[in-house]
C-alpha atoms as a PDB file:
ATOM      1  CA  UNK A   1     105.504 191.308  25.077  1.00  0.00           C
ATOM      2  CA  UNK A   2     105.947 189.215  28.493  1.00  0.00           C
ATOM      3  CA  UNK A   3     108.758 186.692  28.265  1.00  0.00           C
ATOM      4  CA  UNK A   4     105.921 183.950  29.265  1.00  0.00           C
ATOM      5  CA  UNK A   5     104.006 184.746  26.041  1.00  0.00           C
ATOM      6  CA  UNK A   6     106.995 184.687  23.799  1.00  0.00           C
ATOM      7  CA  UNK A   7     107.741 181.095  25.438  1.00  0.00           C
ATOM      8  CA  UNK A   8     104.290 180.044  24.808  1.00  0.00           C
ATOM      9  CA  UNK A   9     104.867 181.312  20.953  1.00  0.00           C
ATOM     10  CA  UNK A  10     107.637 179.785  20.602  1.00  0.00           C
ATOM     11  CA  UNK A  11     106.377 176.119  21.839  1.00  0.00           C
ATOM     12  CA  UNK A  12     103.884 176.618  19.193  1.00  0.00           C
ATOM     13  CA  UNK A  13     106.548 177.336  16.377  1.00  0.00           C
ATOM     14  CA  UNK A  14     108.932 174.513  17.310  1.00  0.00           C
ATOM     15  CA  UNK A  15     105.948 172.027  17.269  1.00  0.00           C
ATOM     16  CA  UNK A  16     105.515 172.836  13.073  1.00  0.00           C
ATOM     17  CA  UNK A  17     109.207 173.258  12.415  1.00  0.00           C
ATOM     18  CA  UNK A  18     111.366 172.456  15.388  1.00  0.00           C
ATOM     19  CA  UNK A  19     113.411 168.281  15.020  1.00  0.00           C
ATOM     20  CA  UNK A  20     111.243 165.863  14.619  1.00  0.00           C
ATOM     21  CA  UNK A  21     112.310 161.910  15.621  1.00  0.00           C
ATOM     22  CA  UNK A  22     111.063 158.412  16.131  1.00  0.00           C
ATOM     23  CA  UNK A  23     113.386 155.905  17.625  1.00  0.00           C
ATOM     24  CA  UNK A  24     113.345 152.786  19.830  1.00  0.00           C
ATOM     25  CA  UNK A  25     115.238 152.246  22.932  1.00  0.00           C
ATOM     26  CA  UNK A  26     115.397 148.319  23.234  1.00  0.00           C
ATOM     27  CA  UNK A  27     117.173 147.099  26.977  1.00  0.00           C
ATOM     28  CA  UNK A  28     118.123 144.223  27.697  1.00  0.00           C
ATOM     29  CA  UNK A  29     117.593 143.035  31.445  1.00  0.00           C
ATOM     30  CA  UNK A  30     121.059 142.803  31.866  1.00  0.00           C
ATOM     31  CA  UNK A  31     120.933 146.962  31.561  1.00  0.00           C
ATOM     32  CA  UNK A  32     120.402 148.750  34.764  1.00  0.00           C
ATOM     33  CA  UNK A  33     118.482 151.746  35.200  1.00  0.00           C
ATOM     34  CA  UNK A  34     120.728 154.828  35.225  1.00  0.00           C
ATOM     35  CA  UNK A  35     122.332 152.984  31.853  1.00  0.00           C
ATOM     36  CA  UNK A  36     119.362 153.221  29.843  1.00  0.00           C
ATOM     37  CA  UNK A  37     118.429 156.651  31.681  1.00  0.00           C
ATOM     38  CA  UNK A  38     121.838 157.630  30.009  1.00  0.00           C
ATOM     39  CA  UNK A  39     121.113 156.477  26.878  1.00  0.00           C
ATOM     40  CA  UNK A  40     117.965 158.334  26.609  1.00  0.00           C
ATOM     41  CA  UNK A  41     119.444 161.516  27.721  1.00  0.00           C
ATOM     42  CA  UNK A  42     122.651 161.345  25.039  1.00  0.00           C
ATOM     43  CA  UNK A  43     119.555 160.778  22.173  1.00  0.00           C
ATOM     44  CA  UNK A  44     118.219 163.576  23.237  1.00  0.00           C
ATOM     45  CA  UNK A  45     121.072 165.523  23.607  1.00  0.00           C
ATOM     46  CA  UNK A  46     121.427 164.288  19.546  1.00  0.00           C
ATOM     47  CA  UNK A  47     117.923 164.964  18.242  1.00  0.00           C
ATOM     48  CA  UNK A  48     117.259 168.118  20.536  1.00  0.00           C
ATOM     49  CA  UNK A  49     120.284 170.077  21.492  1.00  0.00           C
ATOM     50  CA  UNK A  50     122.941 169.521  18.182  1.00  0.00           C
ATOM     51  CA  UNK A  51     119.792 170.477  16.166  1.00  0.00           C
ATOM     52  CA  UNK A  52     120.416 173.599  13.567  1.00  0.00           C
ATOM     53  CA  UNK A  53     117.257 176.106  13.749  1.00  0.00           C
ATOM     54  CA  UNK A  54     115.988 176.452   9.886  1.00  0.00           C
ATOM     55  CA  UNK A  55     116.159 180.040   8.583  1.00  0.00           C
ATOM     56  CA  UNK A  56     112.606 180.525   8.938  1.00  0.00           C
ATOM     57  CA  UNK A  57     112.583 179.632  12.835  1.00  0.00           C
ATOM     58  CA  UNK A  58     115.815 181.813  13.286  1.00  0.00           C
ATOM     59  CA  UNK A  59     113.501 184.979  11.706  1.00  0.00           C
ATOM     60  CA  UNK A  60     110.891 184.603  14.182  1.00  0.00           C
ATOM     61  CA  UNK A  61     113.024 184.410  16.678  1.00  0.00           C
ATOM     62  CA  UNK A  62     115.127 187.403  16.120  1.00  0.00           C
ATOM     63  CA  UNK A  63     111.508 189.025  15.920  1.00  0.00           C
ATOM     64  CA  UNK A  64     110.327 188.071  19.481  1.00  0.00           C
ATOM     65  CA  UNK A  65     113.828 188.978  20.875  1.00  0.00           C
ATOM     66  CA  UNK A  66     113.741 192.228  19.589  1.00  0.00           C
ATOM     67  CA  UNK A  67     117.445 192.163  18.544  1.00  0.00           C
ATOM     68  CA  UNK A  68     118.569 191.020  21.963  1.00  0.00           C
ATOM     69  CA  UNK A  69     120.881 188.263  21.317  1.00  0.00           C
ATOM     70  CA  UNK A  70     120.784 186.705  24.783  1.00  0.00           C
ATOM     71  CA  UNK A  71     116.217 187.184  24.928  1.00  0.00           C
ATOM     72  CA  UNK A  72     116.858 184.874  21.777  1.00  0.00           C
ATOM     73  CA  UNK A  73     119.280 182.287  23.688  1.00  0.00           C
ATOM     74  CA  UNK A  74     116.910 182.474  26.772  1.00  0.00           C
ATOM     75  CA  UNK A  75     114.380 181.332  24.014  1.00  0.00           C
ATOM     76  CA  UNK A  76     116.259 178.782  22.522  1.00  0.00           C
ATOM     77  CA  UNK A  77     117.927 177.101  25.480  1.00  0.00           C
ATOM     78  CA  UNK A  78     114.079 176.919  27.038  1.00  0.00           C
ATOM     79  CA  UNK A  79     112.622 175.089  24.200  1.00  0.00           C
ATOM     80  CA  UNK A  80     115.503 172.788  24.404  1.00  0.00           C
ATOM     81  CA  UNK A  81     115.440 171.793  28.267  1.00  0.00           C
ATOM     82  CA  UNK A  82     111.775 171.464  28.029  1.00  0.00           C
ATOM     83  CA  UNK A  83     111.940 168.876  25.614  1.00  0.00           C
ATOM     84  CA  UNK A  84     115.199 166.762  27.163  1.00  0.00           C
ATOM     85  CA  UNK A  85     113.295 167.423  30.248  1.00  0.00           C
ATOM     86  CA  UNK A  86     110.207 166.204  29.533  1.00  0.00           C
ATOM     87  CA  UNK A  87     111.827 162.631  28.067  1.00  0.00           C
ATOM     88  CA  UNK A  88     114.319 161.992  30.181  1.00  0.00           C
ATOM     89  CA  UNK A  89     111.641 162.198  33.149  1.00  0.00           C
ATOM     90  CA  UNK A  90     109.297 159.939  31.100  1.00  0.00           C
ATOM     91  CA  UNK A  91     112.072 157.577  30.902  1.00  0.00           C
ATOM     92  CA  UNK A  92     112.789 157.993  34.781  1.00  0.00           C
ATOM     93  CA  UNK A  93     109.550 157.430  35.579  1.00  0.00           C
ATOM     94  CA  UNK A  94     108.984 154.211  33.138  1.00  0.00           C
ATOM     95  CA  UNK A  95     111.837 151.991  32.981  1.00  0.00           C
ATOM     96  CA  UNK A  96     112.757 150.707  36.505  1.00  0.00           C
ATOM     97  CA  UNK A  97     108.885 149.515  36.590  1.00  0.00           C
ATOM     98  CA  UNK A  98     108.942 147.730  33.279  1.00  0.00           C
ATOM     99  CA  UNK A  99     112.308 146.634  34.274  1.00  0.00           C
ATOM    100  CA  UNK A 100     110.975 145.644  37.852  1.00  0.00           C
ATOM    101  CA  UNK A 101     107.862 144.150  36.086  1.00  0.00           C
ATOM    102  CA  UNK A 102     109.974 141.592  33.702  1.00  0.00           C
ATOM    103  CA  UNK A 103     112.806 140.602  36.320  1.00  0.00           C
ATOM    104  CA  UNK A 104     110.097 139.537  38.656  1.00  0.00           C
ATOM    105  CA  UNK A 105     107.979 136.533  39.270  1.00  0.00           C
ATOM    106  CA  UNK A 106     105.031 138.160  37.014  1.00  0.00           C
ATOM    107  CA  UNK A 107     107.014 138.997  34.163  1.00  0.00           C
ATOM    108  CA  UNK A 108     107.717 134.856  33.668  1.00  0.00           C
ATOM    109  CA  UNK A 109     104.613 134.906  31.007  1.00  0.00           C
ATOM    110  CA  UNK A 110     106.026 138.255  29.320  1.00  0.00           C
ATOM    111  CA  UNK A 111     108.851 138.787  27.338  1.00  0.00           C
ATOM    112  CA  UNK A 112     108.592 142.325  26.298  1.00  0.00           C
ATOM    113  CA  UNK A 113     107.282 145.309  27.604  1.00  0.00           C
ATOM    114  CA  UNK A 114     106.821 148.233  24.987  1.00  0.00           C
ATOM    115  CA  UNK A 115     106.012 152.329  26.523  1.00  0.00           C
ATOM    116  CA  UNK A 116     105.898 154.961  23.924  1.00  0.00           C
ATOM    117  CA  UNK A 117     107.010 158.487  24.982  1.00  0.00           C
ATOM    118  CA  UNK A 118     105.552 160.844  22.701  1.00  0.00           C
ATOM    119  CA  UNK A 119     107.103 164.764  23.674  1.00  0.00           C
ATOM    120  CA  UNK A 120     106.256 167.358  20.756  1.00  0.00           C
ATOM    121  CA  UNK A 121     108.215 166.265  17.731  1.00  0.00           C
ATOM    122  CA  UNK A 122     109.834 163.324  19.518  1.00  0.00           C
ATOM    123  CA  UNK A 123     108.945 159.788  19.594  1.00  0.00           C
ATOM    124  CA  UNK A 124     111.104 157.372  21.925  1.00  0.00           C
ATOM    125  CA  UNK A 125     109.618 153.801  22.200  1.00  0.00           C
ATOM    126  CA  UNK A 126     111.452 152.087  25.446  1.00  0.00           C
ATOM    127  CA  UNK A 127     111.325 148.006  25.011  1.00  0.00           C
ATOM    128  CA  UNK A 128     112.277 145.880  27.706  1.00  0.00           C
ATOM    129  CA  UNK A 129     113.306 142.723  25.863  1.00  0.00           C
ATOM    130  CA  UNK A 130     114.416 139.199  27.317  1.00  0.00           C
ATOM    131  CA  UNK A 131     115.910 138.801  24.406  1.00  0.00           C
ATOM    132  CA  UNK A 132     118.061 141.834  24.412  1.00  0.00           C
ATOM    133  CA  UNK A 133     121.437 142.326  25.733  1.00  0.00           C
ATOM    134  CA  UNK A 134     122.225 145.769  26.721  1.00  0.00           C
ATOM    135  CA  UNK A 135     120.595 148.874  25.478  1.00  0.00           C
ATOM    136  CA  UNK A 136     120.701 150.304  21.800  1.00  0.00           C
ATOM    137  CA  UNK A 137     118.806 153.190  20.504  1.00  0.00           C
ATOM    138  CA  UNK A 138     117.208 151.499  16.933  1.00  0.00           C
ATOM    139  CA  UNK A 139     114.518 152.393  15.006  1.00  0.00           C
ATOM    140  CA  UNK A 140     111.151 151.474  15.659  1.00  0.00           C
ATOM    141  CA  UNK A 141     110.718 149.656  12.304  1.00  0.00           C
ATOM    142  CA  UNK A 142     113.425 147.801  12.483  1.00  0.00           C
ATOM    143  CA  UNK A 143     111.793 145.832  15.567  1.00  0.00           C
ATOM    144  CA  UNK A 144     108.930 145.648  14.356  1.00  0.00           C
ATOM    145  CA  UNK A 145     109.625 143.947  11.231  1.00  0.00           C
ATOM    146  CA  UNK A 146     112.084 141.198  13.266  1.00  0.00           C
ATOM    147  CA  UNK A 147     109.332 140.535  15.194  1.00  0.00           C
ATOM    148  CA  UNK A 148     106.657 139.950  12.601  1.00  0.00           C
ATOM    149  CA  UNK A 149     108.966 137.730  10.476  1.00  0.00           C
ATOM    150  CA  UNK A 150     109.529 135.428  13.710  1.00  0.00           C
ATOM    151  CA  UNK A 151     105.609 135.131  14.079  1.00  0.00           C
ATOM    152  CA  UNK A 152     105.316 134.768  10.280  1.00  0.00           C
ATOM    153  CA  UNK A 153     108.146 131.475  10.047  1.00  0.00           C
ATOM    154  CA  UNK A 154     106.045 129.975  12.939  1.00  0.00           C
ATOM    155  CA  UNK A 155     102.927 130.205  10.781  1.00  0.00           C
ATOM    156  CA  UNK A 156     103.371 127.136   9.158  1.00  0.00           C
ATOM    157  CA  UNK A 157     103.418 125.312  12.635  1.00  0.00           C
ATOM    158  CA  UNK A 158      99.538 126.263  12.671  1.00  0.00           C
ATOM    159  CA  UNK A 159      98.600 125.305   9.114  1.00  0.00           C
ATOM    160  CA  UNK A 160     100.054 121.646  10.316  1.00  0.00           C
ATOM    161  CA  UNK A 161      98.279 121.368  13.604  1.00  0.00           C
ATOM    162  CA  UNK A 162      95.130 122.276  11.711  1.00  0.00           C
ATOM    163  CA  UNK A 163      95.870 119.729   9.477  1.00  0.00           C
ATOM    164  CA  UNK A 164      96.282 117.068  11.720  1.00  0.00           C
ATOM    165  CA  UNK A 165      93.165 118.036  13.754  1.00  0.00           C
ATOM    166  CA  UNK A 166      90.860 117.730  10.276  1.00  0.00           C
ATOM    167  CA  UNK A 167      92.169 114.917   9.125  1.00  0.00           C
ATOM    168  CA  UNK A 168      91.547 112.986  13.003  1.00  0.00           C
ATOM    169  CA  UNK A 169      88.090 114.132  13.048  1.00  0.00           C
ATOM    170  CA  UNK A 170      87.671 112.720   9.497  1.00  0.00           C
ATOM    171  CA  UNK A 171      89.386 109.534  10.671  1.00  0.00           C
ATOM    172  CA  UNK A 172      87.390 109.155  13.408  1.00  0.00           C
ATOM    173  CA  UNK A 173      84.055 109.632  12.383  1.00  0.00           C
ATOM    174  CA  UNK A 174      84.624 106.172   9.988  1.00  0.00           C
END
């Protein structure tokens, strides 16, 4: 079999059983590119590269190399680069114009800018925060749920502007 067609089966197997993760990348504006670039390529280097094969996975693969240990390792270390590839260029290619975007005069009105980089298994949501200092890798829930609490205590804000508003047109219509 052509070494292009076992590639191709083996993009197919580590879709259904290859690492799988979700994670947020929130910079601050303080960060500058090549930090955060950094930061995405040492979680991928985590999620992708340290990443044990499951037993099943390590069959098929001894299969399509035909017992040659270094046809497997070809395999392997291709599947890999492809992925860190694919999200580190993502990353390249997204943060310095959100960053751009939120430093300048028509980010004044904005004060977050959210991309989601979806590679195969992977999931890396960059945010550009004002709010942030620096850049942290967190997970996506845990930003999520900050932010709807802080719209949630201003909630109450609303109920007493509406309040005020009814009870003026009431008022004024004596």
């Amino acid at each position: 079999m052509p070494l292009a067609a076992k590639y191709k089966l083996i993009e197919n197997l580590w879709k259904h059983v290859g690492p799988k993760s979700t994670k947020a990348l929130r910079v601050g504006l303080d960060v500058d590119v090549e930090q955060a670039l950094n930061a995405v390529r040492v979680h991928i280097e985590e999620v992708v590269i340290r990443y044990r094969i499951p037993e099943s996975l390590e069959k098929r693969f001894n299969w399509l190399a035909a017992g040659d240990s270094h046809v497997k390792q070809e395999l392997l270390n291709y599947l890999r680069h492809f992925e860190k590839t694919l999200v580190v260029e993502g990353a390249r290619l997204q943060l310095p114009i959100m960053l751009a975007h939120l430093r300048g005069e028509a980010g004044r009105q904005t004060h977050r800018l959210t991309q989601v980089l979806k590679i195969g298994n992977h999931e890396l949501e960059l945010r550009i925060d004002k709010n942030a200092l620096g850049v942290s890798v967190v997970e996506p829930r845990a930003l999520r749920s900050t932010a709807a609490a802080g719209a949630r205590n201003n909630t109450w804000v609303w109920w007493i502007v509406a309040a005020i508003v009814i009870l003026f047109l009431i008022f004024a219509r004596r």
